[in-house]
PDB file of N, CA and C in Angstrom:
ATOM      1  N   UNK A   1       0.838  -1.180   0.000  1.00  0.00           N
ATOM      2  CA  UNK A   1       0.000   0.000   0.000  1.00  0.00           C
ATOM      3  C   UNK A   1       0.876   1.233   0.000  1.00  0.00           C
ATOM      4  N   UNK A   2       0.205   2.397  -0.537  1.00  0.00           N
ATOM      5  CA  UNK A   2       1.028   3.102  -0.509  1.00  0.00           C
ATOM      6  C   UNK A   2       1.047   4.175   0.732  1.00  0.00           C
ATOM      7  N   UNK A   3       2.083   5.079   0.898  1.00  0.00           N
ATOM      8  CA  UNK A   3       2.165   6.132   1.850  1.00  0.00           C
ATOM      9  C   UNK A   3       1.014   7.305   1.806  1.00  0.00           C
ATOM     10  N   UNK A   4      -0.018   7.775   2.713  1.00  0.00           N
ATOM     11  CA  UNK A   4      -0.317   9.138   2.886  1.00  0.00           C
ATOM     12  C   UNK A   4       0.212   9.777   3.859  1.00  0.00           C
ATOM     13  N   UNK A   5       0.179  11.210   3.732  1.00  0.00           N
ATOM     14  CA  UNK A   5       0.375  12.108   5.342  1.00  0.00           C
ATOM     15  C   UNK A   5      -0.989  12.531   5.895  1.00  0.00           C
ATOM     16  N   UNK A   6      -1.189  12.574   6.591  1.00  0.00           N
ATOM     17  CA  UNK A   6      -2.330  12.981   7.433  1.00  0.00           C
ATOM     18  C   UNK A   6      -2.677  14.428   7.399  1.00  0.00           C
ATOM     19  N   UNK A   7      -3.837  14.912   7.900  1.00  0.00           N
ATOM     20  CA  UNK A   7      -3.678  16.582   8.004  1.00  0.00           C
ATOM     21  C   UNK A   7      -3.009  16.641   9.202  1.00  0.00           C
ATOM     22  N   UNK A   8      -2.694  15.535  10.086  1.00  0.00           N
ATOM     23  CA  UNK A   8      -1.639  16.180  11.263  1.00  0.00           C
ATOM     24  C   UNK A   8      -0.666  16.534  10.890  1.00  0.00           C
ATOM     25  N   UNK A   9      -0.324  16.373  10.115  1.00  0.00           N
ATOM     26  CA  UNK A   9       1.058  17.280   8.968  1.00  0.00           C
ATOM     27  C   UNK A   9       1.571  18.322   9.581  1.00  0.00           C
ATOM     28  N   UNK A  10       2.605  18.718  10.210  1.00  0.00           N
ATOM     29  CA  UNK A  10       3.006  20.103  10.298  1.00  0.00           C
ATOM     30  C   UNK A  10       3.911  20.685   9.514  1.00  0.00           C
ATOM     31  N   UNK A  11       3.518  20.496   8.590  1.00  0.00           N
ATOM     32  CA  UNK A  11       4.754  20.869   7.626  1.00  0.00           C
ATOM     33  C   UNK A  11       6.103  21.358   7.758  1.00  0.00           C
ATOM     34  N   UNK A  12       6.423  20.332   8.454  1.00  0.00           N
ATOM     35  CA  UNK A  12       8.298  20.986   8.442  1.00  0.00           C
ATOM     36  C   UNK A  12       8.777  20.619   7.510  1.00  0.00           C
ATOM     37  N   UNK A  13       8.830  19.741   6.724  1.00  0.00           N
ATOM     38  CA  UNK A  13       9.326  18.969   5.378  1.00  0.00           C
ATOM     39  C   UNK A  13      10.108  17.965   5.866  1.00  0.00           C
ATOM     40  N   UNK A  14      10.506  17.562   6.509  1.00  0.00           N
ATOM     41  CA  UNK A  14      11.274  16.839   6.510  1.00  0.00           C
ATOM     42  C   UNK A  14      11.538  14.986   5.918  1.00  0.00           C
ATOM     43  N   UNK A  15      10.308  15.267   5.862  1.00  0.00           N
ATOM     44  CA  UNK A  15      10.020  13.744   4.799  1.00  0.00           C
ATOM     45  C   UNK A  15      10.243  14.198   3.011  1.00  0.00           C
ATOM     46  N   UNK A  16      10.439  14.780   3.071  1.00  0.00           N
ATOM     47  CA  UNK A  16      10.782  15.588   1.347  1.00  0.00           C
ATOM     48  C   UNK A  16      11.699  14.967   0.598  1.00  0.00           C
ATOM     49  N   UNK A  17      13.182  15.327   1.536  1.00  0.00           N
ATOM     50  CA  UNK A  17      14.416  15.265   0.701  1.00  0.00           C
ATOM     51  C   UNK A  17      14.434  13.864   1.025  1.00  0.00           C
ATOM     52  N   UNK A  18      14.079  12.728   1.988  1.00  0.00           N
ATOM     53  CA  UNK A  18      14.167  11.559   1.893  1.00  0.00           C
ATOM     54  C   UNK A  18      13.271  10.786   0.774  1.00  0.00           C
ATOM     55  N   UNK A  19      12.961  11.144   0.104  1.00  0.00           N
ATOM     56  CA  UNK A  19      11.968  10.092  -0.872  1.00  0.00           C
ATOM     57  C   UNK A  19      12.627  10.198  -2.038  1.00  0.00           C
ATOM     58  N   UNK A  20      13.467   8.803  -2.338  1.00  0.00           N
ATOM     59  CA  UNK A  20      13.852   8.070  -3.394  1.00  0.00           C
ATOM     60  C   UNK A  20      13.148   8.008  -4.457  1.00  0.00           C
ATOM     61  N   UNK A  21      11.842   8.941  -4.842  1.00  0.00           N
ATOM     62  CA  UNK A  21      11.013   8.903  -5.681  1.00  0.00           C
ATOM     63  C   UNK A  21      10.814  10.037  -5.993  1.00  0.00           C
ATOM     64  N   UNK A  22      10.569  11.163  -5.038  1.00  0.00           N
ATOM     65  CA  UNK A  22      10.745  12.446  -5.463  1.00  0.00           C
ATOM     66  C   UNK A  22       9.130  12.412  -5.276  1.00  0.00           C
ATOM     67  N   UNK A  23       8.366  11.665  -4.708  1.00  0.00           N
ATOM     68  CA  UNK A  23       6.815  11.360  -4.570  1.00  0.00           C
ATOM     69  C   UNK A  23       6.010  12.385  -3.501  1.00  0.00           C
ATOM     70  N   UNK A  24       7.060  13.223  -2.751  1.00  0.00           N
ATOM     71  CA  UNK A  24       6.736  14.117  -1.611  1.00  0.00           C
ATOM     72  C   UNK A  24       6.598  15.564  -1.757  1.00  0.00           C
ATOM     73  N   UNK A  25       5.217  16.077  -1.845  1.00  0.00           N
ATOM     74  CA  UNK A  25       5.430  17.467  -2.481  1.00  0.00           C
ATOM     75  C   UNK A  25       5.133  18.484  -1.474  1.00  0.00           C
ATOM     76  N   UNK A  26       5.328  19.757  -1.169  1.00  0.00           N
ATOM     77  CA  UNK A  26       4.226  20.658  -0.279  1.00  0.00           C
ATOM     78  C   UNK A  26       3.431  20.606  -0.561  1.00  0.00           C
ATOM     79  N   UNK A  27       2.293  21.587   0.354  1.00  0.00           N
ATOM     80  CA  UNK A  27       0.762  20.907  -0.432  1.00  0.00           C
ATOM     81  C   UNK A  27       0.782  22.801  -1.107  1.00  0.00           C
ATOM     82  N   UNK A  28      -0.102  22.252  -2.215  1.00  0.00           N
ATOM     83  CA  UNK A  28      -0.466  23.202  -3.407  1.00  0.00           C
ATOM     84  C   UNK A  28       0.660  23.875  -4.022  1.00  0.00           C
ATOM     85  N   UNK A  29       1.936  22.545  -4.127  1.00  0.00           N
ATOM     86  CA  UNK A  29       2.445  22.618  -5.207  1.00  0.00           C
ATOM     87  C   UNK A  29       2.062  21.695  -6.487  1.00  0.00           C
ATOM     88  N   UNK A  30       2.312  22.061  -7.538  1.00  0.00           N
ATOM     89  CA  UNK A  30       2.200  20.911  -8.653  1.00  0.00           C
ATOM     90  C   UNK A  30       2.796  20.346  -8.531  1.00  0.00           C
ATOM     91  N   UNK A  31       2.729  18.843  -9.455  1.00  0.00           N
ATOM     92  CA  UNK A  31       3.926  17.871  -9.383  1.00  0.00           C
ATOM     93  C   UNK A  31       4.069  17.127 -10.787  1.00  0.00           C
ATOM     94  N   UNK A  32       5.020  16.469 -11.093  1.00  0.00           N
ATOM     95  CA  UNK A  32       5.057  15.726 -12.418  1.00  0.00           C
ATOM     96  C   UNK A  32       5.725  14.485 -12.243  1.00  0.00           C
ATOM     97  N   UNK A  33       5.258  13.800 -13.298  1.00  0.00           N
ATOM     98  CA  UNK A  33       6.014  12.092 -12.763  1.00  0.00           C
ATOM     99  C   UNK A  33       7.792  12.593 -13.396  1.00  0.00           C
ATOM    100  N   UNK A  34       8.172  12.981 -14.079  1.00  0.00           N
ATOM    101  CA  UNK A  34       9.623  13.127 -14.515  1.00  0.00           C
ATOM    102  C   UNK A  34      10.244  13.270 -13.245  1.00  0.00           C
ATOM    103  N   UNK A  35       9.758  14.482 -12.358  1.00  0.00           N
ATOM    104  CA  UNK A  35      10.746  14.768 -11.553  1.00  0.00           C
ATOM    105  C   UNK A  35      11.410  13.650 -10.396  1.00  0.00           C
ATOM    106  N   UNK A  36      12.344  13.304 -10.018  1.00  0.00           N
ATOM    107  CA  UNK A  36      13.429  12.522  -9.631  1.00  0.00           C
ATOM    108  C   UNK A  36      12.848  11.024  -9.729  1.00  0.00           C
ATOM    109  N   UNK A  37      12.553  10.889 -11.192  1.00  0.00           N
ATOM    110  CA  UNK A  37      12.444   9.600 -11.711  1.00  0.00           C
ATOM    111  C   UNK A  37      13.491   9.705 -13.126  1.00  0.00           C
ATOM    112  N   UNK A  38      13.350   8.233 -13.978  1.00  0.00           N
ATOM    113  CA  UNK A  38      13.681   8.261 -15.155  1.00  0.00           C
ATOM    114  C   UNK A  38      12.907   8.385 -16.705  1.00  0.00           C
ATOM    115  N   UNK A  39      11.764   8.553 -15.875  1.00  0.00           N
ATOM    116  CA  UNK A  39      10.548   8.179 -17.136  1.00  0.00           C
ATOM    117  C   UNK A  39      10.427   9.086 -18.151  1.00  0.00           C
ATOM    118  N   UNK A  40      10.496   8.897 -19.647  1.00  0.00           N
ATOM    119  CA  UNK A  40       9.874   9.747 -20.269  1.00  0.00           C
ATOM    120  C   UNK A  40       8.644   9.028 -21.088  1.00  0.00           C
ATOM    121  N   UNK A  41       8.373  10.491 -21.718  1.00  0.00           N
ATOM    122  CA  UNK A  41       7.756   9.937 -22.827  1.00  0.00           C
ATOM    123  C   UNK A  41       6.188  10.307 -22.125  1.00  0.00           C
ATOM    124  N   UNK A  42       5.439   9.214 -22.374  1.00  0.00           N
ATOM    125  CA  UNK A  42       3.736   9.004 -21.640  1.00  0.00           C
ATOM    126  C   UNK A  42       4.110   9.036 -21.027  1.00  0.00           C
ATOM    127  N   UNK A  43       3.157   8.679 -19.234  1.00  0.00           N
ATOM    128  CA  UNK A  43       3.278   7.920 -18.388  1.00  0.00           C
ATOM    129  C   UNK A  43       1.309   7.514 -18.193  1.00  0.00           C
ATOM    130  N   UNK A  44       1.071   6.294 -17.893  1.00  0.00           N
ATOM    131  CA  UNK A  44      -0.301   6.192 -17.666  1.00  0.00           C
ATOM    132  C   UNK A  44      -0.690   5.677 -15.937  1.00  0.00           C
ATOM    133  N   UNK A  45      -1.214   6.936 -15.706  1.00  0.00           N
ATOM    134  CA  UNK A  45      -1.793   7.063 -13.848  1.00  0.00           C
ATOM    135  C   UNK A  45      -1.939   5.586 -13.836  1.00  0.00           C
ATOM    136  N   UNK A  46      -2.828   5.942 -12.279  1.00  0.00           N
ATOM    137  CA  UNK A  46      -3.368   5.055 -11.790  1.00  0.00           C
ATOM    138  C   UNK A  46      -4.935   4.925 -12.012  1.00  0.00           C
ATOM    139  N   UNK A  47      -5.394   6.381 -12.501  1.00  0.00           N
ATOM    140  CA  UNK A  47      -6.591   6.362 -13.176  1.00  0.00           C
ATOM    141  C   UNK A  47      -6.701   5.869 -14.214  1.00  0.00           C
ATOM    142  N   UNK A  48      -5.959   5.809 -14.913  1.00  0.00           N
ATOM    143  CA  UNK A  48      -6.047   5.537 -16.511  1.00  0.00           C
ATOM    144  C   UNK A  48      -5.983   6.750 -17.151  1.00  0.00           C
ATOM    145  N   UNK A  49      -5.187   7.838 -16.597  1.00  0.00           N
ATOM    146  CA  UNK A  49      -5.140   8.996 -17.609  1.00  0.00           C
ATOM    147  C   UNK A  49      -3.980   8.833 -18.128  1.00  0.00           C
ATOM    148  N   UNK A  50      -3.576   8.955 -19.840  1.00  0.00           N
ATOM    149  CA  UNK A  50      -2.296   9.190 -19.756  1.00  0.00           C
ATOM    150  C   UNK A  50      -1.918  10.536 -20.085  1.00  0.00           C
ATOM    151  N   UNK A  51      -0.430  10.794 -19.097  1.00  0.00           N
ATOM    152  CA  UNK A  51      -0.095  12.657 -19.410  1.00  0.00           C
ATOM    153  C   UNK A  51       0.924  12.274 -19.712  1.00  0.00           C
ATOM    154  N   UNK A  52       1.742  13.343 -20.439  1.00  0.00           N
ATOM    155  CA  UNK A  52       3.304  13.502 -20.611  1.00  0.00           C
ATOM    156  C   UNK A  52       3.843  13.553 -18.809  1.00  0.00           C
ATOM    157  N   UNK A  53       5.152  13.220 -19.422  1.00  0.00           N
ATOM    158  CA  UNK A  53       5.513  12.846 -17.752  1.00  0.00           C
ATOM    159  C   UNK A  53       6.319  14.715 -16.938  1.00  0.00           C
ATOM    160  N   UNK A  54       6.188  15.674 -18.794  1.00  0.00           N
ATOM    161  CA  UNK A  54       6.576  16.849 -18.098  1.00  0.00           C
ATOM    162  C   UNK A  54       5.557  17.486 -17.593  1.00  0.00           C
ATOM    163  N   UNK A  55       4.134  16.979 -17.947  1.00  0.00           N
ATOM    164  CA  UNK A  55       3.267  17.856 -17.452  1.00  0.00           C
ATOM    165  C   UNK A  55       2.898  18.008 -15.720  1.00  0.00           C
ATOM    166  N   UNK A  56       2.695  19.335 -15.746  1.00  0.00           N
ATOM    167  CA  UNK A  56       2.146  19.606 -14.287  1.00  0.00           C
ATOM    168  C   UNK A  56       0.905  19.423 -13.795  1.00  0.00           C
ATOM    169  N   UNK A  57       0.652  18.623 -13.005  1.00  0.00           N
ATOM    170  CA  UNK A  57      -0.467  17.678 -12.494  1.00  0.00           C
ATOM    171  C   UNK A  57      -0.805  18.690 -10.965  1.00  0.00           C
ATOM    172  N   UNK A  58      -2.472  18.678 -10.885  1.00  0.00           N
ATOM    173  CA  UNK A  58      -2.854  19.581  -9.817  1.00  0.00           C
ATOM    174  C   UNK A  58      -2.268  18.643  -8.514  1.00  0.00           C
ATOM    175  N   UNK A  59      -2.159  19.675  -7.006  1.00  0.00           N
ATOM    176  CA  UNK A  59      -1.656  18.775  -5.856  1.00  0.00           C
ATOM    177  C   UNK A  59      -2.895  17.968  -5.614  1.00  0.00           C
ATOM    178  N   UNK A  60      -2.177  17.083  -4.841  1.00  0.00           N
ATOM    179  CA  UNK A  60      -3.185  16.069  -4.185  1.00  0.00           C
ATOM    180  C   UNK A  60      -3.763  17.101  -2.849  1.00  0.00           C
ATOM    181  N   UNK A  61      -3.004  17.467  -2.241  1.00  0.00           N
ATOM    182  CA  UNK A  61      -3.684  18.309  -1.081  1.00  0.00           C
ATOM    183  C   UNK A  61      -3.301  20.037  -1.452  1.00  0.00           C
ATOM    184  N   UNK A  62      -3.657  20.768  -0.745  1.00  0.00           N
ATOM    185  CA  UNK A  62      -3.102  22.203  -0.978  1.00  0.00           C
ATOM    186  C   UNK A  62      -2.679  23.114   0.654  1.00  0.00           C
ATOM    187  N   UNK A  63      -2.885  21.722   1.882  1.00  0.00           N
ATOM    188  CA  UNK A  63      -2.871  22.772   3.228  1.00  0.00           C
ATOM    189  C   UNK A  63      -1.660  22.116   3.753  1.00  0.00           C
ATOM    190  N   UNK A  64      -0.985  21.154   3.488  1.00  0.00           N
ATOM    191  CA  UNK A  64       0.264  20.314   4.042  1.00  0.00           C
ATOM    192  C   UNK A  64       0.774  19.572   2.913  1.00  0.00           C
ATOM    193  N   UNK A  65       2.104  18.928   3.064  1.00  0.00           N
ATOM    194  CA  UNK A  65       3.120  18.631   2.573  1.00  0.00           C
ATOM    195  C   UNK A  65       1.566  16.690   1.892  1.00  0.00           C
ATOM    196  N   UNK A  66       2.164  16.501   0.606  1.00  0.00           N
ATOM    197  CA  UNK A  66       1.221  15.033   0.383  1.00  0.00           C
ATOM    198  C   UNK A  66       2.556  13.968  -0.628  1.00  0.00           C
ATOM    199  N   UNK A  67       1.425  12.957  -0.589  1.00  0.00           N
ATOM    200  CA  UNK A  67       2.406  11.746  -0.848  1.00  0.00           C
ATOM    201  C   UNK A  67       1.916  11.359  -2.824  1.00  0.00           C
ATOM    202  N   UNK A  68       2.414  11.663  -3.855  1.00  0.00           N
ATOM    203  CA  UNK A  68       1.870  11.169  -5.337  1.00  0.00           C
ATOM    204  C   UNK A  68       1.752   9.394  -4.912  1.00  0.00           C
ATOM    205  N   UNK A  69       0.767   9.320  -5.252  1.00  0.00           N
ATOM    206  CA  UNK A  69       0.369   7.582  -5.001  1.00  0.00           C
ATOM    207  C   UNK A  69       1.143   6.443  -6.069  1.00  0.00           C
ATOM    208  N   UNK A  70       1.018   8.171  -7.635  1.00  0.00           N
ATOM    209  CA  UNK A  70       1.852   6.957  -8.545  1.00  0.00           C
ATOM    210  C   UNK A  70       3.237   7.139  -8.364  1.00  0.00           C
ATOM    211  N   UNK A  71       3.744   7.724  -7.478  1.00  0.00           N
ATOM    212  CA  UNK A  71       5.411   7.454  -7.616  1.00  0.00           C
ATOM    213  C   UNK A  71       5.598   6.791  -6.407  1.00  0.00           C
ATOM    214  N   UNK A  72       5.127   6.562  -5.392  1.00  0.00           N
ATOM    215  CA  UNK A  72       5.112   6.086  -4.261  1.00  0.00           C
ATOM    216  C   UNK A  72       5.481   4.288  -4.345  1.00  0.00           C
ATOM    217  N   UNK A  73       6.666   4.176  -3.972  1.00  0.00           N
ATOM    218  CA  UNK A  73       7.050   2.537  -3.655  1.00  0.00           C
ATOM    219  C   UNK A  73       7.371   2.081  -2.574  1.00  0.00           C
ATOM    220  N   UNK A  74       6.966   3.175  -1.527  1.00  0.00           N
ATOM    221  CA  UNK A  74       7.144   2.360   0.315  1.00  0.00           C
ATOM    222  C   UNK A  74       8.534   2.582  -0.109  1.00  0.00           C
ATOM    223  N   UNK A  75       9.337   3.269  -0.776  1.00  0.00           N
ATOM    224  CA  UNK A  75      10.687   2.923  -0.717  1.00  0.00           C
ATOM    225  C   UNK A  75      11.625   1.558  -0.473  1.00  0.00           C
ATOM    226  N   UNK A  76      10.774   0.569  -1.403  1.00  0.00           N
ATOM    227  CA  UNK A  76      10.867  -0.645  -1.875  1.00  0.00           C
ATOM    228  C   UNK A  76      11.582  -0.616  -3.089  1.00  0.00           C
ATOM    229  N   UNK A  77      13.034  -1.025  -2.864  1.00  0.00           N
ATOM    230  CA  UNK A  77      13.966  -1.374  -4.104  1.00  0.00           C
ATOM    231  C   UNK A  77      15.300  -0.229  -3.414  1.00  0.00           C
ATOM    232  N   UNK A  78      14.722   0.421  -2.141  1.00  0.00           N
ATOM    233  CA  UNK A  78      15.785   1.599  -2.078  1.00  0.00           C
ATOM    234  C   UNK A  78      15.719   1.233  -0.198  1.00  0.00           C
ATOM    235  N   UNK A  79      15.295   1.041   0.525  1.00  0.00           N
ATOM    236  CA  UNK A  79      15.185   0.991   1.457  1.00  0.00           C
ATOM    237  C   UNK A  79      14.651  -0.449   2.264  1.00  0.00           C
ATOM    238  N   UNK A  80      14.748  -0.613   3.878  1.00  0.00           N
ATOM    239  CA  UNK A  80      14.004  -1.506   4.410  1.00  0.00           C
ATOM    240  C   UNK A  80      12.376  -1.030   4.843  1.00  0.00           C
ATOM    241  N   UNK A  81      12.574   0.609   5.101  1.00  0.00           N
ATOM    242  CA  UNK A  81      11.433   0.581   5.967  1.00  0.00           C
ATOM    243  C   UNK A  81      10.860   1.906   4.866  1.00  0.00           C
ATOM    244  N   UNK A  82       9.703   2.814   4.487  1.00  0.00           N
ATOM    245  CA  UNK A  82       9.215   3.769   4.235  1.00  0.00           C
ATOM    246  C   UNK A  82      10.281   5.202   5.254  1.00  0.00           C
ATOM    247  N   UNK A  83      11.294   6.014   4.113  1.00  0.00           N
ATOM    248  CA  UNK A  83      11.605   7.050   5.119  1.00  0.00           C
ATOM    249  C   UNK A  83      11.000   8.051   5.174  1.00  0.00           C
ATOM    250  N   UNK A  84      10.093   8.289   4.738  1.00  0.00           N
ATOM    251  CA  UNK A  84       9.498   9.435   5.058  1.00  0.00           C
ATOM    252  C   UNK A  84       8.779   9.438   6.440  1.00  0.00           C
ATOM    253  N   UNK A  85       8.455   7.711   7.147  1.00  0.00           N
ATOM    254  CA  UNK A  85       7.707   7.519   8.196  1.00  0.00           C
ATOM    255  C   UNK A  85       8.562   7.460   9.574  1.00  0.00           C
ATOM    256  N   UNK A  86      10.261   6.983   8.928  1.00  0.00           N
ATOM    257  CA  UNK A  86      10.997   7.259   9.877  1.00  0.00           C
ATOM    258  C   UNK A  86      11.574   8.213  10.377  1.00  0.00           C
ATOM    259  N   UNK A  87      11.673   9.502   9.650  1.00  0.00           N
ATOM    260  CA  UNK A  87      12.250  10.712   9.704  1.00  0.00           C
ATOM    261  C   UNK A  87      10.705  11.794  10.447  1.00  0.00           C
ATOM    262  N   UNK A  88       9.390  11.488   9.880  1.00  0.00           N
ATOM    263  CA  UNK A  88       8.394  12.514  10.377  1.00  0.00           C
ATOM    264  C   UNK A  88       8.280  12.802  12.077  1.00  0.00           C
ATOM    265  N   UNK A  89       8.432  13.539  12.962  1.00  0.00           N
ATOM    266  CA  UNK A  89       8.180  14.174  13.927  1.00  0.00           C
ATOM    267  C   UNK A  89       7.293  13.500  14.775  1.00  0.00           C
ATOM    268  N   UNK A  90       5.609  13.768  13.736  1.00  0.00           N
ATOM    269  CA  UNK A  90       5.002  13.447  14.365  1.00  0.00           C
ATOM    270  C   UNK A  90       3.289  12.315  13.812  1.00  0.00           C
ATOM    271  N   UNK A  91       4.372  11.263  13.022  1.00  0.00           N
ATOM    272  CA  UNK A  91       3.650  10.108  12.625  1.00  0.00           C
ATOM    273  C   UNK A  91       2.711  10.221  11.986  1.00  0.00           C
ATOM    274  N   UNK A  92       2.619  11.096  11.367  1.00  0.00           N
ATOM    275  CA  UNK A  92       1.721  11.617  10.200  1.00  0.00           C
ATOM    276  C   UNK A  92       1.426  10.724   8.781  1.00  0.00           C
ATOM    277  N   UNK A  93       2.764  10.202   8.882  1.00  0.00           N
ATOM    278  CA  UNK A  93       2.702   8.923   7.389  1.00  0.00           C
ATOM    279  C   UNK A  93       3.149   7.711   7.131  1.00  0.00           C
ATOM    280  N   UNK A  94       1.348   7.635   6.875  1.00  0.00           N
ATOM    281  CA  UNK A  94       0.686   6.279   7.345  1.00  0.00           C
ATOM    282  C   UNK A  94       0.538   5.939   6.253  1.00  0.00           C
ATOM    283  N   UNK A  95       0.595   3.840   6.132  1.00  0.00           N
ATOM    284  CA  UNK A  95       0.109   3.278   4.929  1.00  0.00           C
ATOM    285  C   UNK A  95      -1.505   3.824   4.750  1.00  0.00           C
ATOM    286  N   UNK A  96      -1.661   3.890   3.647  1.00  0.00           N
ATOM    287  CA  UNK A  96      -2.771   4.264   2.876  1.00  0.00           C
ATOM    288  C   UNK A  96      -3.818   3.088   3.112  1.00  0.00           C
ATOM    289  N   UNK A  97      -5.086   2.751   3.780  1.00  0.00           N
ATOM    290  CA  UNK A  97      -5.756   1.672   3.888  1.00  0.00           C
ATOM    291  C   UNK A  97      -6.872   1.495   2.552  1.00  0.00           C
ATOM    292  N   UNK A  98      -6.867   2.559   1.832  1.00  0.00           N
ATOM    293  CA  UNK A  98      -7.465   2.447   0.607  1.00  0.00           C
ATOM    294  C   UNK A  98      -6.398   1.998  -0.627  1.00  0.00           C
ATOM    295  N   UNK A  99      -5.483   2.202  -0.245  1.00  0.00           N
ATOM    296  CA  UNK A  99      -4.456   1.464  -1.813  1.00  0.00           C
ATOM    297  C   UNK A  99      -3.434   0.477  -0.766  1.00  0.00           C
ATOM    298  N   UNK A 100      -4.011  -0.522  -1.101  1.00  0.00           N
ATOM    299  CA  UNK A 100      -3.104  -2.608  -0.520  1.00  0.00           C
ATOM    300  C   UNK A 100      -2.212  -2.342  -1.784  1.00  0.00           C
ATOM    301  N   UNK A 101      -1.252  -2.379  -1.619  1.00  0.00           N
ATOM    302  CA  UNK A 101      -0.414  -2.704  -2.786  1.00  0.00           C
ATOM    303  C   UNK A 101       1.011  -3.891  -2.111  1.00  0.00           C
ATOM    304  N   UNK A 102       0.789  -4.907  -3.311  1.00  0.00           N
ATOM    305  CA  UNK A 102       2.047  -5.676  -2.722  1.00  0.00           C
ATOM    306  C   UNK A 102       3.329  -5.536  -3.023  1.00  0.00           C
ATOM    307  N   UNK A 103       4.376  -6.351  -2.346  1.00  0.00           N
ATOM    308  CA  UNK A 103       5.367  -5.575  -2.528  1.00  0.00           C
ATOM    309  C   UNK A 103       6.048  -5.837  -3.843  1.00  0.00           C
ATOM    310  N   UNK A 104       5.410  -6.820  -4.599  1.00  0.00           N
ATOM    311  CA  UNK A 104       5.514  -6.740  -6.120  1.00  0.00           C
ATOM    312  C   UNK A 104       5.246  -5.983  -7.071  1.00  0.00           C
ATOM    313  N   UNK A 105       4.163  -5.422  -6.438  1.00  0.00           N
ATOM    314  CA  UNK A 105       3.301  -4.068  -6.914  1.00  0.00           C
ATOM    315  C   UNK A 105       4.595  -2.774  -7.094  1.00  0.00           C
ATOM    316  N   UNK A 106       5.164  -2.809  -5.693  1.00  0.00           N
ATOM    317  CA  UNK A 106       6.042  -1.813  -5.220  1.00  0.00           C
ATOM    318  C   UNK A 106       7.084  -2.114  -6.308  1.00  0.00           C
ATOM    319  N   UNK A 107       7.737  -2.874  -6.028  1.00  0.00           N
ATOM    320  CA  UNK A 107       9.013  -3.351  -6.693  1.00  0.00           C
ATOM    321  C   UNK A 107       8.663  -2.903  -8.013  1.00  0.00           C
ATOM    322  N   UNK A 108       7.970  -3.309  -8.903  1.00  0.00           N
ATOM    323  CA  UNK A 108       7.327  -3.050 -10.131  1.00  0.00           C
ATOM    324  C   UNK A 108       7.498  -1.354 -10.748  1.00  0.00           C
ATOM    325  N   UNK A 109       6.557  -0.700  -9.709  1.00  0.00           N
ATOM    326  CA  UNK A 109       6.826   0.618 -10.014  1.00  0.00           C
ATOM    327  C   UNK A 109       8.119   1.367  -9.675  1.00  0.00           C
ATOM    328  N   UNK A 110       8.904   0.601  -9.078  1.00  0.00           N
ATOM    329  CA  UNK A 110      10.093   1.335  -8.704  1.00  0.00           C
ATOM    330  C   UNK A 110      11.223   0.439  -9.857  1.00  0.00           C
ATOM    331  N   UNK A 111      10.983  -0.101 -10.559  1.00  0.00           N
ATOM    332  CA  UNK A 111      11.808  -0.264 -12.187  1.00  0.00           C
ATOM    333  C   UNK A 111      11.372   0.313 -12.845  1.00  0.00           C
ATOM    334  N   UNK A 112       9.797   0.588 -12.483  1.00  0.00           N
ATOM    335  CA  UNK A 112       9.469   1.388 -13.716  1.00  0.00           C
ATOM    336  C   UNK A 112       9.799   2.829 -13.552  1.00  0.00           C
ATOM    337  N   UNK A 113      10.132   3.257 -12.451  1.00  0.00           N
ATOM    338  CA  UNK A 113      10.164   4.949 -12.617  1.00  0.00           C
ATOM    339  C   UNK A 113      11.854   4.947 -12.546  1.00  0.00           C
ATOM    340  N   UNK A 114      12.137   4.195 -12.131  1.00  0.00           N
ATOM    341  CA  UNK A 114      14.011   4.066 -12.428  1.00  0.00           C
ATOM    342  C   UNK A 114      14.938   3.091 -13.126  1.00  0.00           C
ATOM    343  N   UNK A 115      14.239   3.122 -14.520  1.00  0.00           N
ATOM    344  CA  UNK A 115      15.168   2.513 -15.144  1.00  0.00           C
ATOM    345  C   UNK A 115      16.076   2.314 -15.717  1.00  0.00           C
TER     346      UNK A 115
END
């Protein structure tokens, strides 16, 4: 499954510069799948939309720091544990109980965004 932050969020950032995915944004910034991945070209969501991977995609949240679901790999292929959950203050980021993803799932998207 993948990572969210909570609105207990206090936005210090500090889960930011740790994500091996580049999946950690402030809130009501944009974001794009290119950035600290390898992907070009398409990329096709998790909705089934496909965008260019330079395009700028609205935030997931706009009042605290949020987690992109499609770049998100638990930091699986780069890590043992999720760092954004070991570094946060104050336990704000939590597996997602609406997206189960296995860790094949994980592994998967993390060749695919770094290949």
């Amino acid at each position: 499954m993948a990572i969210i932050i909570t609105d207990e969020c206090i936005n210090c950032g500090a889960c930011e510069p740790e994500c091996p995915n580049n999946a950690i944004y402030e809130g009501g910034i944009e974001w794009a799948m290119e950035e600290g991945t390898t992907v070009t070209g398409d990329y096709t969501l998790e909705t089934g939309a496909s965008v260019s991977v330079s395009d700028k995609l609205e935030p997931v949240e706009d009042d605290y720091y949020y987690i992109v679901p499609d770049k998100c790999t638990e930091c699986k292929g780069f890590h043992e544990e999720p760092q954004c959950a070991a570094v946060c203050p104050v336990d704000c980021c939590v597996p997602d109980p609406d997206r189960e993803e296995s860790e094949d799932v994980l592994l998967a998207r993390q060749a695919r965004l770094h290949a």
